[in-house]
PDB file of N, CA and C in Angstrom:
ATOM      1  N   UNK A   1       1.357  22.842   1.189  1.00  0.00           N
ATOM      2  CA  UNK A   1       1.669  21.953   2.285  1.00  0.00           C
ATOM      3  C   UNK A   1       1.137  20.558   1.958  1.00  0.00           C
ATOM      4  N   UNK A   2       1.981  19.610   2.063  1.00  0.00           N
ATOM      5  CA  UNK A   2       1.423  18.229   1.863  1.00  0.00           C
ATOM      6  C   UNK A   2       1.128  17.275   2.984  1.00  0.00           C
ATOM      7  N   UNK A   3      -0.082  16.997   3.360  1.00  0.00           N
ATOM      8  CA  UNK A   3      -0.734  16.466   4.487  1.00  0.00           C
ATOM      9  C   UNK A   3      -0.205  15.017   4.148  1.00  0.00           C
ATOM     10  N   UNK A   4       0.060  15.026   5.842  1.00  0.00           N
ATOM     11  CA  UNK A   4       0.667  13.166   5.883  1.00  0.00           C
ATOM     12  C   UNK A   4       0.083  12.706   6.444  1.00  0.00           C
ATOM     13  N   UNK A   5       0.297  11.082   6.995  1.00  0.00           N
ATOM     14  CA  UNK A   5      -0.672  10.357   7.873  1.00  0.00           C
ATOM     15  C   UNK A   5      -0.890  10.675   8.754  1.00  0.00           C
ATOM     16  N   UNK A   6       0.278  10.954   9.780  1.00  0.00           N
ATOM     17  CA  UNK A   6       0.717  11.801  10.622  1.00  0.00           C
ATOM     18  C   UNK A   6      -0.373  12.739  11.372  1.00  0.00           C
ATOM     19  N   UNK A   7      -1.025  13.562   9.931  1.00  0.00           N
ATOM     20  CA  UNK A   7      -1.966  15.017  10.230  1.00  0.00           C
ATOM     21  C   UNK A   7      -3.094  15.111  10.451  1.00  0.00           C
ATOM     22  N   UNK A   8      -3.635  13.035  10.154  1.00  0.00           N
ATOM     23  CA  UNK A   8      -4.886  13.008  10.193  1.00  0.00           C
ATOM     24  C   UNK A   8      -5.345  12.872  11.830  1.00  0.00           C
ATOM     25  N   UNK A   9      -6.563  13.020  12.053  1.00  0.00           N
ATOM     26  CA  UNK A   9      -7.180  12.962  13.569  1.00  0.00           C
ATOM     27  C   UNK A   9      -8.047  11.328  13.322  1.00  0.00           C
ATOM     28  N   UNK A  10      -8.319  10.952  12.371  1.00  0.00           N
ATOM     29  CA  UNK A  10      -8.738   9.732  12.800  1.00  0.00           C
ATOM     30  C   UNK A  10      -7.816   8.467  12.770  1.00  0.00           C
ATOM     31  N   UNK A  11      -8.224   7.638  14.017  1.00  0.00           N
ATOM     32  CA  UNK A  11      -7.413   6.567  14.418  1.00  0.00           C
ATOM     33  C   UNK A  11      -8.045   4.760  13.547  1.00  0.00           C
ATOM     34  N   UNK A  12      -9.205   5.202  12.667  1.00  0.00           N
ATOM     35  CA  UNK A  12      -9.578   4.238  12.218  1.00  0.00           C
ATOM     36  C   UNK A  12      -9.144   3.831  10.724  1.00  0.00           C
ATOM     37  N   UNK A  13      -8.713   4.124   9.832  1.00  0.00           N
ATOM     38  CA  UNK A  13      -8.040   4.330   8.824  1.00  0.00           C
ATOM     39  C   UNK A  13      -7.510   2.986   8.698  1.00  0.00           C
ATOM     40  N   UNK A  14      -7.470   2.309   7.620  1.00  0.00           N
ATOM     41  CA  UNK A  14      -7.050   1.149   7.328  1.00  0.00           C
ATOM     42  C   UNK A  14      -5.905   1.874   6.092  1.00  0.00           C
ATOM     43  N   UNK A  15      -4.675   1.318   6.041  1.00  0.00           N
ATOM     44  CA  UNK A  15      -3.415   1.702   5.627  1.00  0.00           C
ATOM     45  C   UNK A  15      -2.981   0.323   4.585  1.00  0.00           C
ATOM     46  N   UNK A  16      -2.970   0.170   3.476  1.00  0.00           N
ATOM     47  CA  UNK A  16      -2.906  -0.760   2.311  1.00  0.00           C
ATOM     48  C   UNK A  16      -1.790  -0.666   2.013  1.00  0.00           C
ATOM     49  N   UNK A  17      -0.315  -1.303   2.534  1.00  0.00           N
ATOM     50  CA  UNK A  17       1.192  -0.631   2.091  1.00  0.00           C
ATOM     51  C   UNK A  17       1.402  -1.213  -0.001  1.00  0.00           C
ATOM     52  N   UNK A  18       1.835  -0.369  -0.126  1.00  0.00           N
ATOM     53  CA  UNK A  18       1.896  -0.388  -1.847  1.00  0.00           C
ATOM     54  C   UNK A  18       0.426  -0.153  -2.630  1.00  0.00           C
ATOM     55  N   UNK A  19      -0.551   0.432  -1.899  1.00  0.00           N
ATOM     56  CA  UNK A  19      -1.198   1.482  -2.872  1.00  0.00           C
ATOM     57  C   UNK A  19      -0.942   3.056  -2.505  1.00  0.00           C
ATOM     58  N   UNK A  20      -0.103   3.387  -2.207  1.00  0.00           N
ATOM     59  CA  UNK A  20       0.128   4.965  -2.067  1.00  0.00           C
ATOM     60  C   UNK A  20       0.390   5.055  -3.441  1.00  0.00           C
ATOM     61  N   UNK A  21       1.084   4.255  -4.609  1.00  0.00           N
ATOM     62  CA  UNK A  21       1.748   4.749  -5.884  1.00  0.00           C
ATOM     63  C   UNK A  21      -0.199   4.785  -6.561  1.00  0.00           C
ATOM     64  N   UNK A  22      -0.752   4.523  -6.019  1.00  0.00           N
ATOM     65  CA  UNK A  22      -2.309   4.446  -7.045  1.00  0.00           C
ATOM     66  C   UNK A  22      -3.110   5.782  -6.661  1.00  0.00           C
ATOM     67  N   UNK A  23      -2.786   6.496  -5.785  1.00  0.00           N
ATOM     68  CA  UNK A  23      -3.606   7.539  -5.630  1.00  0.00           C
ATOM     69  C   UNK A  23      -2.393   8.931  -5.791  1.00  0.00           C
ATOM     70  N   UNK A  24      -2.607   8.750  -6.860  1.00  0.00           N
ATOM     71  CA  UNK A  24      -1.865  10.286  -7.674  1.00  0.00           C
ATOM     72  C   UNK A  24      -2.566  10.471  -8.680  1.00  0.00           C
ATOM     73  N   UNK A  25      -2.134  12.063  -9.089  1.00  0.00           N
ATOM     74  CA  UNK A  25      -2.613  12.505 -10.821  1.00  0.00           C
ATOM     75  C   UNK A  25      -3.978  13.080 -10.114  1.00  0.00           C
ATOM     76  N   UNK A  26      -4.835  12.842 -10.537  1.00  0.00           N
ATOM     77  CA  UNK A  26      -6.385  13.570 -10.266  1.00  0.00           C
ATOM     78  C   UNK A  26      -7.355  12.742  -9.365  1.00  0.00           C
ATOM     79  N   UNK A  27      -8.709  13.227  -9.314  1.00  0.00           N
ATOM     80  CA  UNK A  27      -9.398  11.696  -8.055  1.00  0.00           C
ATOM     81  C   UNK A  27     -10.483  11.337 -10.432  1.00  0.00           C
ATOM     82  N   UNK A  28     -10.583  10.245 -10.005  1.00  0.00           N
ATOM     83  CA  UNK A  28     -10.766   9.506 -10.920  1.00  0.00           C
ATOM     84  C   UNK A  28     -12.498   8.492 -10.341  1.00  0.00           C
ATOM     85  N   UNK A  29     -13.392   7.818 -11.478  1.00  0.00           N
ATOM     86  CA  UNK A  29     -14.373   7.059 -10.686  1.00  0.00           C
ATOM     87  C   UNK A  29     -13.986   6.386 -10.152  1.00  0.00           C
ATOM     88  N   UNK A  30     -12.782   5.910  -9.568  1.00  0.00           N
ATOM     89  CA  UNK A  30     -12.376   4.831  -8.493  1.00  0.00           C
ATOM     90  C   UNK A  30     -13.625   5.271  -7.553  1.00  0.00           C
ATOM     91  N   UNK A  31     -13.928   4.129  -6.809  1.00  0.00           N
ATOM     92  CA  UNK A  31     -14.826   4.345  -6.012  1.00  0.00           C
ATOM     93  C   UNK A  31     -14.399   4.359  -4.334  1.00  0.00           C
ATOM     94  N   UNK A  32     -14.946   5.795  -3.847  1.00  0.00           N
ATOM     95  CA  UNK A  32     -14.064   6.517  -2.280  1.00  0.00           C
ATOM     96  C   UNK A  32     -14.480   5.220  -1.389  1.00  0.00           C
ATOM     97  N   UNK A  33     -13.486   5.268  -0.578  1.00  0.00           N
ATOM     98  CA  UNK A  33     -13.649   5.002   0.692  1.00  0.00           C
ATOM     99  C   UNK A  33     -13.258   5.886   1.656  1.00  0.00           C
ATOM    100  N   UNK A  34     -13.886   5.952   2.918  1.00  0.00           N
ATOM    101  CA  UNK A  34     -13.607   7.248   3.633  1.00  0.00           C
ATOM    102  C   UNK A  34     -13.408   6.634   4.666  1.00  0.00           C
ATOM    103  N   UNK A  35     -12.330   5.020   5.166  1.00  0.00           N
ATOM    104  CA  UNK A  35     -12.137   4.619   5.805  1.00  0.00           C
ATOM    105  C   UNK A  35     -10.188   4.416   5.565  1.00  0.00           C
ATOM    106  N   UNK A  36     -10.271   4.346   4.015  1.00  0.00           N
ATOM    107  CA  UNK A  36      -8.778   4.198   3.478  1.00  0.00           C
ATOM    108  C   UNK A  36      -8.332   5.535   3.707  1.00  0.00           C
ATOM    109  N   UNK A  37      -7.405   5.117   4.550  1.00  0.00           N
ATOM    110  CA  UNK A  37      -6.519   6.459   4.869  1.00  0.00           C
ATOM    111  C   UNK A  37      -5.733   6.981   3.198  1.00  0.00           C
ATOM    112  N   UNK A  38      -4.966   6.349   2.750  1.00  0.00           N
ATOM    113  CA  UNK A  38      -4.436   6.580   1.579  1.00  0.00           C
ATOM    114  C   UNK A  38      -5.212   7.044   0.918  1.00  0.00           C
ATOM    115  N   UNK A  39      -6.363   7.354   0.600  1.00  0.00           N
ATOM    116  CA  UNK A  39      -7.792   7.752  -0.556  1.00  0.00           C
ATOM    117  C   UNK A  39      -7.853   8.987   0.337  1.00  0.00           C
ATOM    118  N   UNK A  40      -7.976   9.174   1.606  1.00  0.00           N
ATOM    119  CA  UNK A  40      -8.606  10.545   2.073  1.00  0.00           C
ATOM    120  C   UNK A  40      -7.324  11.248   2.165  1.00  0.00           C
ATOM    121  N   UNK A  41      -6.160  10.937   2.768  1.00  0.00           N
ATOM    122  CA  UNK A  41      -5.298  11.786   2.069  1.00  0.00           C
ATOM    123  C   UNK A  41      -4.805  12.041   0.746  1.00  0.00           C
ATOM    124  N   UNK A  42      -5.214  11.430   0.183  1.00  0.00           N
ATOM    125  CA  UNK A  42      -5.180  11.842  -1.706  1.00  0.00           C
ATOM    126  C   UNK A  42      -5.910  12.569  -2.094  1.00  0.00           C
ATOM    127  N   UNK A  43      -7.496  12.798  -1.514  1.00  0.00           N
ATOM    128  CA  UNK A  43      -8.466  13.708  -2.055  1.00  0.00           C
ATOM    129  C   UNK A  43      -8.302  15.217  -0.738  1.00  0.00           C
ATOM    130  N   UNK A  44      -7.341  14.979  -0.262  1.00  0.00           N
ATOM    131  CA  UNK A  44      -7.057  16.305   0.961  1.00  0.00           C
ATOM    132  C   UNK A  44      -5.893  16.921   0.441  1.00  0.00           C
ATOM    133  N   UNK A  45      -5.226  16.293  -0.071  1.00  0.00           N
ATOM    134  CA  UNK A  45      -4.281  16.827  -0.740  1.00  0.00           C
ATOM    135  C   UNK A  45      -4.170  17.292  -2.314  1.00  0.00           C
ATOM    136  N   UNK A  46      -5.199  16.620  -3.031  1.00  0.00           N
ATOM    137  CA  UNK A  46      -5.397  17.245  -4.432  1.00  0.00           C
ATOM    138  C   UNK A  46      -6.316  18.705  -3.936  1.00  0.00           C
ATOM    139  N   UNK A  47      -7.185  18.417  -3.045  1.00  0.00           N
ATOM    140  CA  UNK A  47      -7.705  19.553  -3.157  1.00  0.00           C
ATOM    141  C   UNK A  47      -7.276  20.777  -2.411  1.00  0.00           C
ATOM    142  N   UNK A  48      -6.518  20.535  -1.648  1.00  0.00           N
ATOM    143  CA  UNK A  48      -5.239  21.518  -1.152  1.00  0.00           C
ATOM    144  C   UNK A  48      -4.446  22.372  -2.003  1.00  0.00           C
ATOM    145  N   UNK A  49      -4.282  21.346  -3.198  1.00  0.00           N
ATOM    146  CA  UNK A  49      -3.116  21.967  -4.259  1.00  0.00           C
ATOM    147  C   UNK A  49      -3.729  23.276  -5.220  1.00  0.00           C
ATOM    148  N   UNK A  50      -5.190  22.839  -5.148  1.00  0.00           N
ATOM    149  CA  UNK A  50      -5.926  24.408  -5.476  1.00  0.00           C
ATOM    150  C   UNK A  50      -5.811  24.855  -5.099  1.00  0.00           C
ATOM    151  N   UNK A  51      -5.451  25.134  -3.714  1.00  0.00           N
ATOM    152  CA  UNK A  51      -5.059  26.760  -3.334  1.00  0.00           C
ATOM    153  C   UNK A  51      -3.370  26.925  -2.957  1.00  0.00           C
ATOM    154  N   UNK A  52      -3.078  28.284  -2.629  1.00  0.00           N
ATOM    155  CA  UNK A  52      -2.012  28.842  -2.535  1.00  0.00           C
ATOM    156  C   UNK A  52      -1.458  28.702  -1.459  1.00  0.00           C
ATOM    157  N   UNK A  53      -2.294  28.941  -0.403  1.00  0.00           N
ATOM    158  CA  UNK A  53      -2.139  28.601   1.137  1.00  0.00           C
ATOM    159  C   UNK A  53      -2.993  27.926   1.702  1.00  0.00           C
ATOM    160  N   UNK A  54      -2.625  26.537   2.523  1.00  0.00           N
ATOM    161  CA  UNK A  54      -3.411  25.571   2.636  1.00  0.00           C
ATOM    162  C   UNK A  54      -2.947  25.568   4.773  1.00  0.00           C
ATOM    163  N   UNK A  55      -3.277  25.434   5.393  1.00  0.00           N
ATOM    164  CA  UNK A  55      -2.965  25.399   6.797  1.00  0.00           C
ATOM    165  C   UNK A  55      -3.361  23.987   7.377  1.00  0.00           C
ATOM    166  N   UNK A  56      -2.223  23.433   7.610  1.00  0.00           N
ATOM    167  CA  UNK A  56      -3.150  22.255   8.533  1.00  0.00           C
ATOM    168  C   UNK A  56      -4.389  21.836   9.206  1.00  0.00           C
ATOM    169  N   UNK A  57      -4.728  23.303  10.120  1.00  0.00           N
ATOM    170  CA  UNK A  57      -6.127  23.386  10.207  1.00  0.00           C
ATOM    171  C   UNK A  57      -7.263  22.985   9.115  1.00  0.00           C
ATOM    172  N   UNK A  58      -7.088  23.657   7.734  1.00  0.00           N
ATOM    173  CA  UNK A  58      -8.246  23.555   7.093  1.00  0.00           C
ATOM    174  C   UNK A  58      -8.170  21.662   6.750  1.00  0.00           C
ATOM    175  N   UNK A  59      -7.068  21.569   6.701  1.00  0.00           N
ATOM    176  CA  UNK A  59      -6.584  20.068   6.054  1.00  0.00           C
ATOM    177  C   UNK A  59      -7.591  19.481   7.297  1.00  0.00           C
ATOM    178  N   UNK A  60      -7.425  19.212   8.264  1.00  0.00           N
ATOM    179  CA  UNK A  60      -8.149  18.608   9.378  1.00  0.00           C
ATOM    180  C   UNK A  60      -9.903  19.026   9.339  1.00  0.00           C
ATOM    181  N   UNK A  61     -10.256  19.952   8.737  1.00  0.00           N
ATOM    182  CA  UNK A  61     -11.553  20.301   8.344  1.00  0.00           C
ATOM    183  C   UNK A  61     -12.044  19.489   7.533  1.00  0.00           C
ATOM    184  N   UNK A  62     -11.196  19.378   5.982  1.00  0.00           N
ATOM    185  CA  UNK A  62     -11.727  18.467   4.722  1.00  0.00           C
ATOM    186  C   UNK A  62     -11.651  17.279   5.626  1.00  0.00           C
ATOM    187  N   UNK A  63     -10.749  16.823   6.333  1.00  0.00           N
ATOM    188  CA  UNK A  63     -10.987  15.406   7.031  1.00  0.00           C
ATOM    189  C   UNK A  63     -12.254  14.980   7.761  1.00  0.00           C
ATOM    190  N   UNK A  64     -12.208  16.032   9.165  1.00  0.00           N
ATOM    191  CA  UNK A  64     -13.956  15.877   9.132  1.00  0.00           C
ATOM    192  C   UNK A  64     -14.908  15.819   8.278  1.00  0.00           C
ATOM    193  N   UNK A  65     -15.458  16.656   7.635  1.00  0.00           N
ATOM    194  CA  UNK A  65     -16.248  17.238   7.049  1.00  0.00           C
ATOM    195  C   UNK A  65     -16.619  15.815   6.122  1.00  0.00           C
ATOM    196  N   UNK A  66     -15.231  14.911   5.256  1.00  0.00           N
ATOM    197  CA  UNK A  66     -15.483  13.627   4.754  1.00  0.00           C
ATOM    198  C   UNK A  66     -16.114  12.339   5.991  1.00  0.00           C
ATOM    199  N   UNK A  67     -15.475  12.528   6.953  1.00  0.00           N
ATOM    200  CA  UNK A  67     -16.086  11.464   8.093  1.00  0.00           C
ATOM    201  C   UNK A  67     -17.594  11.778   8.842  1.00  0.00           C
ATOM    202  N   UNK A  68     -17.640  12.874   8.499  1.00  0.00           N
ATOM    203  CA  UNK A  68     -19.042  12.973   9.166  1.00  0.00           C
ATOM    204  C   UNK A  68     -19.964  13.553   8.269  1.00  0.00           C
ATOM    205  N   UNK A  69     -20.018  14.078   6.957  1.00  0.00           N
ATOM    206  CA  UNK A  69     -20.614  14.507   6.549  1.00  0.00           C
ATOM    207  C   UNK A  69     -20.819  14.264   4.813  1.00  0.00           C
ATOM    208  N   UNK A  70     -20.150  13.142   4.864  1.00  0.00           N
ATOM    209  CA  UNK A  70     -19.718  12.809   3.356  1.00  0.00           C
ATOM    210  C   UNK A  70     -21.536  12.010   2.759  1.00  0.00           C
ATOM    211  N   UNK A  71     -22.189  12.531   2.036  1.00  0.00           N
ATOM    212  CA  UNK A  71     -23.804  12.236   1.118  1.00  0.00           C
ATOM    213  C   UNK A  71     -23.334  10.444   0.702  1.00  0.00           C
ATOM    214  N   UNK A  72     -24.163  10.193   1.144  1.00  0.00           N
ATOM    215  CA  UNK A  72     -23.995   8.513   0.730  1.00  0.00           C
ATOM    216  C   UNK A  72     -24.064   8.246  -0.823  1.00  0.00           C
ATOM    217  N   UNK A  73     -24.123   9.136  -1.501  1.00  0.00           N
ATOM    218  CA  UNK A  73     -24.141   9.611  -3.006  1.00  0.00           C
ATOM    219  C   UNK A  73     -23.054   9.549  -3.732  1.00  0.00           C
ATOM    220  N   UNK A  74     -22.355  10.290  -3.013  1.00  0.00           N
ATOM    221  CA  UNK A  74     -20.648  10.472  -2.978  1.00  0.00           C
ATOM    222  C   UNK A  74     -19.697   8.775  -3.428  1.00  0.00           C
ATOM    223  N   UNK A  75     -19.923   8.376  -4.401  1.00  0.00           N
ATOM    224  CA  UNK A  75     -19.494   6.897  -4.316  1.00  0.00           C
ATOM    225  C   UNK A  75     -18.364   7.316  -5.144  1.00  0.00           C
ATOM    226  N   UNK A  76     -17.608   7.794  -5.577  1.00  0.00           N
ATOM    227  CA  UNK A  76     -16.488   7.923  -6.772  1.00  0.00           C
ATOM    228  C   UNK A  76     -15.825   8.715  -5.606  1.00  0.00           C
ATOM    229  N   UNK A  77     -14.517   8.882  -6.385  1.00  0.00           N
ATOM    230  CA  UNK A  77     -13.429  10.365  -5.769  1.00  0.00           C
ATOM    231  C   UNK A  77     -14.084  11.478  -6.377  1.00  0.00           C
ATOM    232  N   UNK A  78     -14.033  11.463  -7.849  1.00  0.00           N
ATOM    233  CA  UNK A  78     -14.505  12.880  -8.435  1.00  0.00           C
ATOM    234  C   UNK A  78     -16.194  12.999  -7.723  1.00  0.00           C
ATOM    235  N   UNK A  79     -17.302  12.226  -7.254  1.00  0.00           N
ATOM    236  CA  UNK A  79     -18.043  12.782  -6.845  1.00  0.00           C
ATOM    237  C   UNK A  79     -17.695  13.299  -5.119  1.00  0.00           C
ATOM    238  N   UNK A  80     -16.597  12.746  -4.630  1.00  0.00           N
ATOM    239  CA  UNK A  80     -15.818  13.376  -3.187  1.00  0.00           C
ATOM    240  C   UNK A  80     -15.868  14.874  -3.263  1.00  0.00           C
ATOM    241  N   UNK A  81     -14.805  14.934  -4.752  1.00  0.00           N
ATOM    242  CA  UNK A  81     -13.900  15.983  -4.891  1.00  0.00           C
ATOM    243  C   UNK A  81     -15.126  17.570  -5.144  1.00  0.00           C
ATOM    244  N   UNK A  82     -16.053  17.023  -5.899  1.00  0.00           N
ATOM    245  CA  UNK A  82     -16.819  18.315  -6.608  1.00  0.00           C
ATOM    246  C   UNK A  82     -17.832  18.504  -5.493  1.00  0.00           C
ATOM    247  N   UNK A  83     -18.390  17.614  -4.507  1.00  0.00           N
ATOM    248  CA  UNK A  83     -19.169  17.587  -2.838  1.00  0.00           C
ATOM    249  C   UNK A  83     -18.327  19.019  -2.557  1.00  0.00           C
ATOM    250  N   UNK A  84     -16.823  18.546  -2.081  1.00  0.00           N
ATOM    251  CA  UNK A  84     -16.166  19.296  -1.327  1.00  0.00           C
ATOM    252  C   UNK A  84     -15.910  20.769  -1.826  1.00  0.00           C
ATOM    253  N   UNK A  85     -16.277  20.914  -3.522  1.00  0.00           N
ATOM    254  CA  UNK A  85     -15.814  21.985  -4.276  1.00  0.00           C
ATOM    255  C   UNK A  85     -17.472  23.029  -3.712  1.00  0.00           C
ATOM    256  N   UNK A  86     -18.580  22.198  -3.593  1.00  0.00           N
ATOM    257  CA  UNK A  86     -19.342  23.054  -3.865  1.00  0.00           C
ATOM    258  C   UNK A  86     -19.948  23.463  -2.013  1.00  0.00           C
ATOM    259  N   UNK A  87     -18.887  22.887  -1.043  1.00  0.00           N
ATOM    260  CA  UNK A  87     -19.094  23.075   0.190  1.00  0.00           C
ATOM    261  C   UNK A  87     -18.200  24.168   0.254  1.00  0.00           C
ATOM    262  N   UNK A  88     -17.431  24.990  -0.391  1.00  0.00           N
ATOM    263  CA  UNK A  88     -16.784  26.093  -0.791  1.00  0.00           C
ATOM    264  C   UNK A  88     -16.386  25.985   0.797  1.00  0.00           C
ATOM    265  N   UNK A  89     -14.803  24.688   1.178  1.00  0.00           N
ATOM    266  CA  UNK A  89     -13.670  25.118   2.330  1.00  0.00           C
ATOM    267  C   UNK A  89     -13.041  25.955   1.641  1.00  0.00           C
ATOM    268  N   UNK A  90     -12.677  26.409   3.080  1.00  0.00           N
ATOM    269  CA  UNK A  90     -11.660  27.465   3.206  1.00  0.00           C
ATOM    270  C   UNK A  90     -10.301  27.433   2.754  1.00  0.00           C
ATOM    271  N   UNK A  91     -10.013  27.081   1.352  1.00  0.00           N
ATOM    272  CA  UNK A  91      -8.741  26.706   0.715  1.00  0.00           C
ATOM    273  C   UNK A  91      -8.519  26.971  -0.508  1.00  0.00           C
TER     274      UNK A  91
END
């Protein structure tokens, strides 16, 4: 399932039109923002694609879980991505 803007619950998200083509392929040291909507649906959706069955629900989980609980450590995507790997969601 591929999560759209649409799916997210937060209303604060700043939307950059013509970087959607920059967040594909893998999360990379680009450095996260967890305010760019385009970046958190890129790292909700790569990590979705690891699993087989992904439910909107859990998609709305990785969303929280980045807004409220994201380690101020966390400054890259790949340090997003491996946070979220070792918080073992449900996906």
């Amino acid at each position: 399932m591929q999560f759209l803007k649409q799916d997210l619950d937060g209303g604060h998200y700043h939307w950059a039109t013509g970087d959607e083509h920059l967040y594909t392929g893998q999360p990379s040291r680009r450095r996260f923002d967890k305010n760019n909507g385009n970046q958190v649906l890129f790292l909700i959706n790569f990590y979705s694609s690891l699993s087989e069955r992904v439910s909107l629900k859990e998609g709305k989980t990785i969303e929280r879980r980045i807004l409220d609980e994201l380690p101020e450590d966390a400054k890259s995507e790949v340090a997003v991505f491996n946070w979220l790997r070792k918080l073992a969601l449900p996906v």
